[in-house]
Protein backbone atom coordinates (compact mmCIF):
# COMPACT_ATOMS: atom_id res chain seq x y z
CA UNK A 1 144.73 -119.27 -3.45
CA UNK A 2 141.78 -117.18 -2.24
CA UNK A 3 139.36 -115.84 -4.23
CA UNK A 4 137.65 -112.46 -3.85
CA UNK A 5 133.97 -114.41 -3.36
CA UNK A 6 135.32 -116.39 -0.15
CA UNK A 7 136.84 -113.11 0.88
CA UNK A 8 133.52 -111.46 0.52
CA UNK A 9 132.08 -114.42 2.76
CA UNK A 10 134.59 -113.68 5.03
CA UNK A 11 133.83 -110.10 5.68
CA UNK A 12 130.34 -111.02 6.06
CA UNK A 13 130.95 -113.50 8.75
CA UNK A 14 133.68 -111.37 10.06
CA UNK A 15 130.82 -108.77 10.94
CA UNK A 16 128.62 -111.53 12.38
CA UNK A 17 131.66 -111.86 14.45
CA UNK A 18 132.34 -108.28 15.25
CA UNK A 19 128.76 -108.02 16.74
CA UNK A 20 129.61 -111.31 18.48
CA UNK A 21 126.24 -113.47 17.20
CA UNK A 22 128.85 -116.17 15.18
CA UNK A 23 132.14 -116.68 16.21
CA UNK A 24 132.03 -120.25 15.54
CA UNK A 25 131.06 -119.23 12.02
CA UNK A 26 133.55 -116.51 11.79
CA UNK A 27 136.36 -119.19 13.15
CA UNK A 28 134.82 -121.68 10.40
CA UNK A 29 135.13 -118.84 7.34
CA UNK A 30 138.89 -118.62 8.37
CA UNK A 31 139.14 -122.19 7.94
CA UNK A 32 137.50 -122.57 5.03
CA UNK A 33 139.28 -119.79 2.76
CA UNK A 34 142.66 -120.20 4.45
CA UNK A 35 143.05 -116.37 4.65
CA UNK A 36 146.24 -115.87 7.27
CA UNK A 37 145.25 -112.53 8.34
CA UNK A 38 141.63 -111.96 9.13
CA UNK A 39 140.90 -109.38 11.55
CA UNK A 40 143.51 -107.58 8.99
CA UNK A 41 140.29 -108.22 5.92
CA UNK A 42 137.36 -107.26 8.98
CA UNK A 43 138.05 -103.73 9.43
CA UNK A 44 138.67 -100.59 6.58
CA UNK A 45 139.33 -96.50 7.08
CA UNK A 46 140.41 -95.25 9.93
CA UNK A 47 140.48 -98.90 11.89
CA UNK A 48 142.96 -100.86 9.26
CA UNK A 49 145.75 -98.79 9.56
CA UNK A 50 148.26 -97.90 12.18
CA UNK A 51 147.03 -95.87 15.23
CA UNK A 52 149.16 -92.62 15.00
CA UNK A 53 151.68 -93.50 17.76
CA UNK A 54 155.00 -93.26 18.68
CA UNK A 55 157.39 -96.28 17.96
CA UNK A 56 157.68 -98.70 20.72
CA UNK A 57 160.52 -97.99 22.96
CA UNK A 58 159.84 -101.63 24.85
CA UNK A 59 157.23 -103.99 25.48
CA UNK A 60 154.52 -102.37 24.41
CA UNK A 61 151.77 -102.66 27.24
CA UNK A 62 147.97 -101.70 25.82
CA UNK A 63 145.31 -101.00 28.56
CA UNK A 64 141.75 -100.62 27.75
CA UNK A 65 139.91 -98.27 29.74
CA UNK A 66 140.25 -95.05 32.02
CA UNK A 67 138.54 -96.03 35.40
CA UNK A 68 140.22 -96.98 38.47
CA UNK A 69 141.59 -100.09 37.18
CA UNK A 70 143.01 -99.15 34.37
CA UNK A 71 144.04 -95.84 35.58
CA UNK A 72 145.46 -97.65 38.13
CA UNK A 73 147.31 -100.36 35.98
CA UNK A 74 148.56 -97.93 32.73
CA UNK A 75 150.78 -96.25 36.06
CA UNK A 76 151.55 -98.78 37.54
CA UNK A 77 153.28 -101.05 34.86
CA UNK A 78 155.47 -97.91 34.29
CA UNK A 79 156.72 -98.87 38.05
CA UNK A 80 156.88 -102.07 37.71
CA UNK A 81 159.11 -101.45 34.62
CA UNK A 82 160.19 -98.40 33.34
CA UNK A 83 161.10 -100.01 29.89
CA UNK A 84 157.07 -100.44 29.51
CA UNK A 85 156.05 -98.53 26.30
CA UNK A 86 152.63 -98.06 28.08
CA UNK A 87 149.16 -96.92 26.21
CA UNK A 88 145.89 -96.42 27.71
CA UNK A 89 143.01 -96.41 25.50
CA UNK A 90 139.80 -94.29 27.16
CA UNK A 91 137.13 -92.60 24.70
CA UNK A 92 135.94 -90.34 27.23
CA UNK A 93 137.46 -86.62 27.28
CA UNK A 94 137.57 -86.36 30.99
CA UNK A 95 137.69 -88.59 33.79
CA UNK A 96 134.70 -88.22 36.21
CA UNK A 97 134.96 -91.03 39.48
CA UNK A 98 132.16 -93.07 40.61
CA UNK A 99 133.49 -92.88 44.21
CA UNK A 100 132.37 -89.70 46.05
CA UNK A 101 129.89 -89.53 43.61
CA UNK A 102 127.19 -89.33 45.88
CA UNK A 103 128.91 -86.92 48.40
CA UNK A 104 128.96 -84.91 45.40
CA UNK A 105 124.30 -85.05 45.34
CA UNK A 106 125.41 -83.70 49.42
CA UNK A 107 127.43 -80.73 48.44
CA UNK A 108 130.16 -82.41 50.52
CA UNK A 109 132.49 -81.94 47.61
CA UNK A 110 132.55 -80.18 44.31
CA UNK A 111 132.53 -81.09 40.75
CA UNK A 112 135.80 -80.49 41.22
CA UNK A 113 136.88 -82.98 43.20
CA UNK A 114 135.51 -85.79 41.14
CA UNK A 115 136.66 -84.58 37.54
CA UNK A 116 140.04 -85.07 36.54
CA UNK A 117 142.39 -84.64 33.26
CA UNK A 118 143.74 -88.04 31.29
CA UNK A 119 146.20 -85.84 30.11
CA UNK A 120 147.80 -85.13 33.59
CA UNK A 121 147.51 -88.81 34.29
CA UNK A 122 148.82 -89.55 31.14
CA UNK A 123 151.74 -87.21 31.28
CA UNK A 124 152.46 -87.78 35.30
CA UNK A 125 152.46 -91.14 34.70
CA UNK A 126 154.77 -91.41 31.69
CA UNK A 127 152.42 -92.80 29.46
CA UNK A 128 150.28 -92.20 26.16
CA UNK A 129 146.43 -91.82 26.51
CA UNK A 130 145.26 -92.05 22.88
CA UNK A 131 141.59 -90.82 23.10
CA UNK A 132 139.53 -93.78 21.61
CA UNK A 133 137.60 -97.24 22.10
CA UNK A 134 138.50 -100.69 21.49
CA UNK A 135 136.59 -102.52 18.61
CA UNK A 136 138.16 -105.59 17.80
CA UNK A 137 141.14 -108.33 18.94
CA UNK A 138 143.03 -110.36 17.46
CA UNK A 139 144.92 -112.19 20.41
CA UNK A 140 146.79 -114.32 17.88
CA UNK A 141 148.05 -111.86 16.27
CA UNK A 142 148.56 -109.75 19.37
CA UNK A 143 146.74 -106.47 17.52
CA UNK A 144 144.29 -104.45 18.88
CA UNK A 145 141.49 -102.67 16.66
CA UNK A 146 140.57 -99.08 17.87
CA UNK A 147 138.76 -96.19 16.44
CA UNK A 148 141.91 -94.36 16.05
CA UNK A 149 143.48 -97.69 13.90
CA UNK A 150 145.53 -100.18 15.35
CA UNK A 151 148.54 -101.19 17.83
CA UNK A 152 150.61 -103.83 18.06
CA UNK A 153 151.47 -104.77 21.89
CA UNK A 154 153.18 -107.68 24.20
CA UNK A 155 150.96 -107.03 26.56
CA UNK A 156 147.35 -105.96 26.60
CA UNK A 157 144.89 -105.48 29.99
CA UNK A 158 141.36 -105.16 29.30
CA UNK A 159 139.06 -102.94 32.18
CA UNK A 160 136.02 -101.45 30.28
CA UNK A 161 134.05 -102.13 33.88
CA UNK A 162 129.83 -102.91 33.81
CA UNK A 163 127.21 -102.33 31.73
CA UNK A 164 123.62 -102.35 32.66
CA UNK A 165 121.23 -105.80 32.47
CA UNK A 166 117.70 -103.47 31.78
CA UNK A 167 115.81 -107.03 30.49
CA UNK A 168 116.41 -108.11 34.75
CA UNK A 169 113.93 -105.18 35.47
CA UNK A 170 111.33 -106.66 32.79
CA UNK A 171 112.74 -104.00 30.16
CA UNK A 172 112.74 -106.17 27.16
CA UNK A 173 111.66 -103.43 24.44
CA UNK A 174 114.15 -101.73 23.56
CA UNK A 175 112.76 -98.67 23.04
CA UNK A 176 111.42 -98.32 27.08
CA UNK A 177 114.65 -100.09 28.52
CA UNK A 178 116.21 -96.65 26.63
CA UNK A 179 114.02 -94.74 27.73
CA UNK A 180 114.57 -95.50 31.81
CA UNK A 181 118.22 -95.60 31.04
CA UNK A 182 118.01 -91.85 29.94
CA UNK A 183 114.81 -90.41 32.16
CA UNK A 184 115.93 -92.84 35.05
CA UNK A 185 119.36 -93.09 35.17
CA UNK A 186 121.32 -95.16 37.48
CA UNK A 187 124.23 -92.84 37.54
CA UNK A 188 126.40 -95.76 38.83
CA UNK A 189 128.67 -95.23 35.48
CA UNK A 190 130.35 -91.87 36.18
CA UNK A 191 129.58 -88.90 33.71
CA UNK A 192 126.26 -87.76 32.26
CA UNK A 193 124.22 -89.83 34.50
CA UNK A 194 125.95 -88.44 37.60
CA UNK A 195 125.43 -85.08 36.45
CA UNK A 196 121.69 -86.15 35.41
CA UNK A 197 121.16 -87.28 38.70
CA UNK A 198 122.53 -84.07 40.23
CA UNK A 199 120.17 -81.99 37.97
CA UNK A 200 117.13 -84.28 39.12
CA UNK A 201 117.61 -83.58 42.91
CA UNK A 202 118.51 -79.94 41.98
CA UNK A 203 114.22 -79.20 40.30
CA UNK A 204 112.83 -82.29 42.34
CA UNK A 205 109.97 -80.27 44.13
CA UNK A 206 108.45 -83.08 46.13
CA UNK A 207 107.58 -86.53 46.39
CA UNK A 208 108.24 -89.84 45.37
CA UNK A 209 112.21 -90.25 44.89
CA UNK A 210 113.02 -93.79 43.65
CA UNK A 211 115.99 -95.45 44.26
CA UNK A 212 117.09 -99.05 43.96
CA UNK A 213 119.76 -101.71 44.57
CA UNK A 214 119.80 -104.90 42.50
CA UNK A 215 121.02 -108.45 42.97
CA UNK A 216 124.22 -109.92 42.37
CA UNK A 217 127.46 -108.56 43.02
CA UNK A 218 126.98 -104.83 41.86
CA UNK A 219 129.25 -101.58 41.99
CA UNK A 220 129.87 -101.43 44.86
CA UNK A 221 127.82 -102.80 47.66
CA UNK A 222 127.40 -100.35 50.04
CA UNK A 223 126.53 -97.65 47.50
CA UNK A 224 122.97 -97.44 46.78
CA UNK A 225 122.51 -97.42 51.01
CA UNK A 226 125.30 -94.35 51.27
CA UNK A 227 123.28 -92.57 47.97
CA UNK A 228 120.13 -92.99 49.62
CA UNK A 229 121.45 -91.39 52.93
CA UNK A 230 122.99 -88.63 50.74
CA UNK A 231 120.01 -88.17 48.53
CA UNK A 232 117.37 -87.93 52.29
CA UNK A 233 120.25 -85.74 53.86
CA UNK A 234 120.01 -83.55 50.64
CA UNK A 235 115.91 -83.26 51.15
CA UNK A 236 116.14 -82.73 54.54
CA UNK A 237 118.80 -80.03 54.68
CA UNK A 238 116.84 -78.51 51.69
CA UNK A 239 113.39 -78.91 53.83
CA UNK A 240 111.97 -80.68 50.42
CA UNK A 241 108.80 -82.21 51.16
CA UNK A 242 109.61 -85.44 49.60
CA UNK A 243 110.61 -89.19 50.74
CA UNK A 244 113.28 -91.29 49.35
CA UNK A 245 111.87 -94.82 48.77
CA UNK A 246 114.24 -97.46 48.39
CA UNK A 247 113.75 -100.80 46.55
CA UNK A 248 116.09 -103.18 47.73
CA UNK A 249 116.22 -106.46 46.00
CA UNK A 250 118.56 -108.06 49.23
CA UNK A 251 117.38 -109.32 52.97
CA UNK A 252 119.31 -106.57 54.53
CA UNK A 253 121.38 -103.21 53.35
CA UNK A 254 125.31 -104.80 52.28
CA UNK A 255 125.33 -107.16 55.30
CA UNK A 256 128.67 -106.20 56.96
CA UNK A 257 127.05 -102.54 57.43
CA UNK A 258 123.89 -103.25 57.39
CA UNK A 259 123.23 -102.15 61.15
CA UNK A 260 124.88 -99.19 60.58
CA UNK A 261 122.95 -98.35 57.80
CA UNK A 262 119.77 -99.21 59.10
CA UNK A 263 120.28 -97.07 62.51
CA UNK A 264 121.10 -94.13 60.04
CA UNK A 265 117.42 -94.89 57.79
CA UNK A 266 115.54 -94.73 61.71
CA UNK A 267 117.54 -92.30 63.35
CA UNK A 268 118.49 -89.23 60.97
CA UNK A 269 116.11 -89.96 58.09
CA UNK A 270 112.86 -91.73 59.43
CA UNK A 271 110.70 -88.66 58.03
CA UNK A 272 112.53 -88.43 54.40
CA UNK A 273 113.41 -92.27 53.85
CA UNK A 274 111.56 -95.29 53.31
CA UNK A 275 113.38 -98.94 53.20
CA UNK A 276 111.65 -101.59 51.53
CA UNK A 277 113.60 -104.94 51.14
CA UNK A 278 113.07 -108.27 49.68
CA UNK A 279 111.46 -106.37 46.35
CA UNK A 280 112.70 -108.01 42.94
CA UNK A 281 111.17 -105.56 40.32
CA UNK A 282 108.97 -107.62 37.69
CA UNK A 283 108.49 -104.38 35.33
CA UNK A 284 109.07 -100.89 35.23
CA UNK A 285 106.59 -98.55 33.39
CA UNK A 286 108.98 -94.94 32.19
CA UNK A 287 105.87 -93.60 30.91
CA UNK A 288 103.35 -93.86 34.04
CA UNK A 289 106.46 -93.89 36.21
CA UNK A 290 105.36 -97.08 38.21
CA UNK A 291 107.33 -100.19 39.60
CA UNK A 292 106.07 -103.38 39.60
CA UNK A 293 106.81 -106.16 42.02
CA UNK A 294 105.32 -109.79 42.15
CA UNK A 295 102.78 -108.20 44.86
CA UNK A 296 102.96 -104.34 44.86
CA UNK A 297 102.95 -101.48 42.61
CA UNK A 298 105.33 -98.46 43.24
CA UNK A 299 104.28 -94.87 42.13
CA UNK A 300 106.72 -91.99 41.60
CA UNK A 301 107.89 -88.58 40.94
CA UNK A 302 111.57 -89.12 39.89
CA UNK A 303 113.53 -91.89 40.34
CA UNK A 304 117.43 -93.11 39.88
CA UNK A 305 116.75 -96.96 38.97
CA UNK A 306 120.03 -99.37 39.29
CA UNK A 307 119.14 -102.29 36.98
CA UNK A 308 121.24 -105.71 37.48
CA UNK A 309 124.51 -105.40 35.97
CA UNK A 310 126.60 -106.92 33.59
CA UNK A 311 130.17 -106.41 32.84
CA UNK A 312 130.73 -104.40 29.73
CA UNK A 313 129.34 -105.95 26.73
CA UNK A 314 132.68 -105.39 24.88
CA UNK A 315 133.83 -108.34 26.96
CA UNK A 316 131.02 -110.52 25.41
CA UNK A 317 131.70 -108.97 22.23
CA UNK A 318 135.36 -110.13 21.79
CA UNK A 319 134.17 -113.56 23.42
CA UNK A 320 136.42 -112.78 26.64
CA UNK A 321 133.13 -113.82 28.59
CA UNK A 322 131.89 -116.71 30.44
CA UNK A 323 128.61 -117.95 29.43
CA UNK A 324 127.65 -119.30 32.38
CA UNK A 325 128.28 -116.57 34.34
CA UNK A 326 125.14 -114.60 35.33
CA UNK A 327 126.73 -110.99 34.92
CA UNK A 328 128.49 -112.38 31.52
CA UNK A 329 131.75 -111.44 33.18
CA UNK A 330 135.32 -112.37 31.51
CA UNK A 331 136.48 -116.22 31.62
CA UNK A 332 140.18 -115.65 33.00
CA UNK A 333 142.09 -117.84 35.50
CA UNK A 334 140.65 -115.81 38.82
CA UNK A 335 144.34 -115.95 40.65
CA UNK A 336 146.47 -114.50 37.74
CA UNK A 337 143.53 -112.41 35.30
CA UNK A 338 144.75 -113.98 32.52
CA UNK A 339 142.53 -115.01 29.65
CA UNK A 340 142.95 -119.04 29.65
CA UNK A 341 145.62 -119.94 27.57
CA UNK A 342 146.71 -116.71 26.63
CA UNK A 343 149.31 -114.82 29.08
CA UNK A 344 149.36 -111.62 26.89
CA UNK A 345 145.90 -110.79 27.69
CA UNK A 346 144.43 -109.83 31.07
CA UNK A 347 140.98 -108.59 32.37
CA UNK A 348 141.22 -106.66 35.66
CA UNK A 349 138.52 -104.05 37.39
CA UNK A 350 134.37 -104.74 37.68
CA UNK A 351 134.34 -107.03 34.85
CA UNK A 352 136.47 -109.73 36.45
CA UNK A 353 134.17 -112.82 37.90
CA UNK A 354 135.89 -112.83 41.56
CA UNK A 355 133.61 -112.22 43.76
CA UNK A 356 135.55 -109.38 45.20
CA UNK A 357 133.79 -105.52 45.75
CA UNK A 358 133.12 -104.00 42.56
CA UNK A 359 134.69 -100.86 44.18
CA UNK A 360 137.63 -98.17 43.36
CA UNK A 361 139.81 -99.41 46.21
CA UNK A 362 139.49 -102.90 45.25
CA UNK A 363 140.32 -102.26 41.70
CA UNK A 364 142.83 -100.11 42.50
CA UNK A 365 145.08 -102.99 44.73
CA UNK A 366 144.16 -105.38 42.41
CA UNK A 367 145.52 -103.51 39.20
CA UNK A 368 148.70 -103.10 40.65
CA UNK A 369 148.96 -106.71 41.54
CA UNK A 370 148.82 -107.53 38.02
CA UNK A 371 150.59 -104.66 36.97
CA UNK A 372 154.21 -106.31 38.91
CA UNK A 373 152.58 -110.19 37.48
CA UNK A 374 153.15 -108.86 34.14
CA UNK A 375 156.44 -107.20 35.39
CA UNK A 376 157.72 -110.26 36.50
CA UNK A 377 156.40 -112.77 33.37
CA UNK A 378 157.89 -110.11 31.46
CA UNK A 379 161.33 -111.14 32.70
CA UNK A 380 160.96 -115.03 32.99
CA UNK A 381 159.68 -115.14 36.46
CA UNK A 382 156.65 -115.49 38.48
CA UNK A 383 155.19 -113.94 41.86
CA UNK A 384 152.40 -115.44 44.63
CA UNK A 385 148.61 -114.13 44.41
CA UNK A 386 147.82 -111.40 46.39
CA UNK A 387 144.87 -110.52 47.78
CA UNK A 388 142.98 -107.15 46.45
CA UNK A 389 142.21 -104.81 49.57
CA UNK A 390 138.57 -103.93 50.07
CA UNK A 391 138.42 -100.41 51.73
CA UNK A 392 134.96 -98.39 51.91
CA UNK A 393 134.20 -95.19 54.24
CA UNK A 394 129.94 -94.70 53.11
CA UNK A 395 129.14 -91.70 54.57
CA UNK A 396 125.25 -92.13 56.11
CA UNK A 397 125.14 -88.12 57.07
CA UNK A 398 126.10 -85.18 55.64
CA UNK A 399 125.39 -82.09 58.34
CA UNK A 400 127.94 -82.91 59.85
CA UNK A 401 129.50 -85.11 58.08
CA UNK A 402 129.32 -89.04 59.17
CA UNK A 403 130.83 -92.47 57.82
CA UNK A 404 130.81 -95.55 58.74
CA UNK A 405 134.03 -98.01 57.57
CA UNK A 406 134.64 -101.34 56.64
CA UNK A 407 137.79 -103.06 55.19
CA UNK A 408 138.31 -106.61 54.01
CA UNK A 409 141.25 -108.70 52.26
CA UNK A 410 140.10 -112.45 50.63
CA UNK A 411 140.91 -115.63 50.85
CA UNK A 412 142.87 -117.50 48.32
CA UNK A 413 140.59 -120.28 47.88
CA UNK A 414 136.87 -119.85 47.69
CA UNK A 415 137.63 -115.81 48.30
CA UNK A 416 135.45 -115.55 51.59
CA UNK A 417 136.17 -112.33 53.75
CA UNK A 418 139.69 -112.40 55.88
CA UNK A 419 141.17 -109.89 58.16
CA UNK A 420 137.41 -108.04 58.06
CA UNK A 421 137.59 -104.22 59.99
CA UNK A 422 134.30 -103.07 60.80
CA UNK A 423 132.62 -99.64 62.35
CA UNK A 424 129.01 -99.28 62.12
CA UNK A 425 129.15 -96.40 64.69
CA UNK A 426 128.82 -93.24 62.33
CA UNK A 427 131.70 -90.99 63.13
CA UNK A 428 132.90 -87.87 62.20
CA UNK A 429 136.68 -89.76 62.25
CA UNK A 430 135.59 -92.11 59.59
CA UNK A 431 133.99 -89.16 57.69
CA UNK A 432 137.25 -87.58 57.74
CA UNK A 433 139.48 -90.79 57.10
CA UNK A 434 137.29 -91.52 54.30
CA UNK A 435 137.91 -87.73 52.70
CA UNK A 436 141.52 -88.52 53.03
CA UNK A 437 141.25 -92.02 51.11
CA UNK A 438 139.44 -90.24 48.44
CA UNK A 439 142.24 -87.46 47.76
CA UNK A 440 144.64 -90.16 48.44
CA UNK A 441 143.92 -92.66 45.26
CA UNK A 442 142.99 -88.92 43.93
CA UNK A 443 146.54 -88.43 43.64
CA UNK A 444 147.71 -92.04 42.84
CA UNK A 445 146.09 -91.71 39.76
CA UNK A 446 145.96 -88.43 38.53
């Protein structure tokens, strides 16, 4: 029998748990009272009852998050079986992409073309979007904890994507890590900071414009090299008396491109753009706006600073993660994104360890992979890995519009670059193939 003091005890490790400081201690409460439902005794209001849904019509398939991946995945389990009861769970209101982003700082597409309506994606796709955010799992039981109360599933495919790693830039207080994260934005998660960053380059009346790319496998890797090229073809159509200054933390610009990229700094930008790489940021000061590296000290004006990243802390928080893994990304068997051990729970998109591009077509290829593995588990069978498809059009000039292209599949065993396609000649033809790609997974999703 348990008593209402070890239930007590249990709520407060349960918490512990919840902000994920104890699970061992958590797992050790459950033991100790022999309570058979806890995640059931963890949560209260709105959280410990039913999520106001439909009844399931099939397998009920949950997918966490509204990027590409799981944009991506919540349609594409509908085709790999139409008997999918299929819910996506996104707490944002509208859908604003990463990719194109920075075409967007060029004017070489509209708000427009980046924002787009869950609802339509939800409704084209035959599936529910229920407008809220994951807080808790409990794989055993196969019930997931949201905002908006709970569901039930067969299935359930986690893609909350990256968060930001502010302590690798010597942010350790939190109050100044906050405060670069809202003055300084990265603007590499789509939404306020993109519209931030618009805003910035929209008053910026001259000067230093910072602008950085980190280390370790980021999203994506040609993008801080394309946004500086946007954000120098931006002052220079605009006649701003300003320079970009770029921090890069790597040898070389994303090294397939990198001589693309690098005839695009000298040859259209040498007057608005400044490359500096090889510089690992020690500290960053918000308040005196300076950088510091192990030998030099960066002033600036305004600034767009890309910390290290991390993949979304709700993956650490439901102890999906690998601890070893520098970007504390999930611990899932890297040829079929399953969580080890447990084939009713997936992570797919930028917080996945492979070393694969962090980027929309990647995560796009790669969700519906998984999307016909579930399929086929689903009804007793199994299909061969398949590679995810690297595609990437970063435009280096924007009057007239100029891209260069490069496209990459992976190996199955150690994940190396195969079948690698490669243009560093900027082109107006990869410019325009890469406008096409856009509007194409545009329309696959939406």
């Amino acid at each position: 029998m348990v008593m209402r003091s070890d239930r007590s005890f249990f709520r407060v490790e349960r918490r512990r748990f919840l902000r994920g400081s104890a699970r061992a201690a958590a797992a050790a409460a459950v033991a100790a009272t022999g309570l058979l439902e806890p995640a059931a005794a963890a949560v209260s209001g709105r959280t410990a009852r039913p999520a106001d849904l439909p009844g399931k019509s099939g397998p009920r398939c949950v997918v966490v998050g509204g990027g590409v991946s799981g944009l991506t995945m919540a349609r594409a389990l509908k085709q790999a079986n139409q008997a999918f009861d299929v819910v996506m769970v996104e707490p944002n209101a509208t859908y604003m992409s990463c990719f194109f982003s920075s075409l967007w700082l060029a004017d070489l597409v509209g708000l427009n073309t980046l924002t787009h309506s869950f609802c339509d994606a939800a409704k084209d796709g035959e599936y529910i979007w229920l407008q809220g955010k994951l807080i808790d799992l409990d794989r055993e039981a196969k019930r997931a904890y949201t905002s908006e109360g709970y569901i039930d599933y067969e299935y359930i495919v986690i893609a909350p994507g990256i968060d930001y790693n502010y302590a690798s830039l010597g942010l350790h207080d939190p109050a100044m890590a906050v405060m670069c994260a809202q003055n300084y934005p990265a603007a590499f998660k789509p939404g306020s900071e993109h519209l931030s960053l618009k805003n910035k380059l929209e008053r910026f009346e001259g000067g230093v414009f910072l602008l950085t790319a980190p280390s370790g496998n980021y999203r994506c890797l040609p993008a801080p090299y394309e946004r500086a090229c946007m954000v120098a073809a931006y002052f220079k159509q605009k006649k701003i008396k300003g320079k970009v200054l770029l921090l890069d933390a790597g040898e070389k610009p994303f090294a397939p491109l990198a001589p693309g990229f690098l005839a695009a700094f000298e040859e259209l930008y040498k007057e608005f753009l400044v490359y500096t790489p090889l510089t690992f940021i020690s500290s960053v000061d918000p308040v005196k706006k300076l950088v510091a590296t192990e030998f030099d000290t960066f002033k600036f004006d305004d600034a767009s600073i890309y910390p290290r990243i991390r993949a979304a802390k709700l993956i650490e928080d439901l102890g999906l993660h690998d601890p070893k893994s520098p970007q504390l990304e999930a611990d899932i068997d890297v040829h079929t994104y399953a969580c080890k051990g447990d084939y009713s729970c997936y992570v797919t998109g930028d917080a996945r360890p492979m070393p694969f591009s962090k980027s929309a077509n990647t995560a796009n290829t790669e969700a519906q992979f998984v999307a016909r593995l579930i399929a086929a588990r689903e009804a007793g069978k199994e299909i061969a890995w398949e590679s995810p498809h690297t595609l990437c059009y970063p435009m280096v000039d924007a009057n007239p519009a100029q891209a260069l292209m490069v496209q990459t599949r992976y190996a199955k065993q150690d994940f190396a670059f195969t079948d690698v396609k490669i243009d560093n000649n900027r082109s107006a033809a990869n410019a325009k193939a890469g406008l096409a790609w856009g509007e194409g997974l545009y329309r696959n999703l939406f």
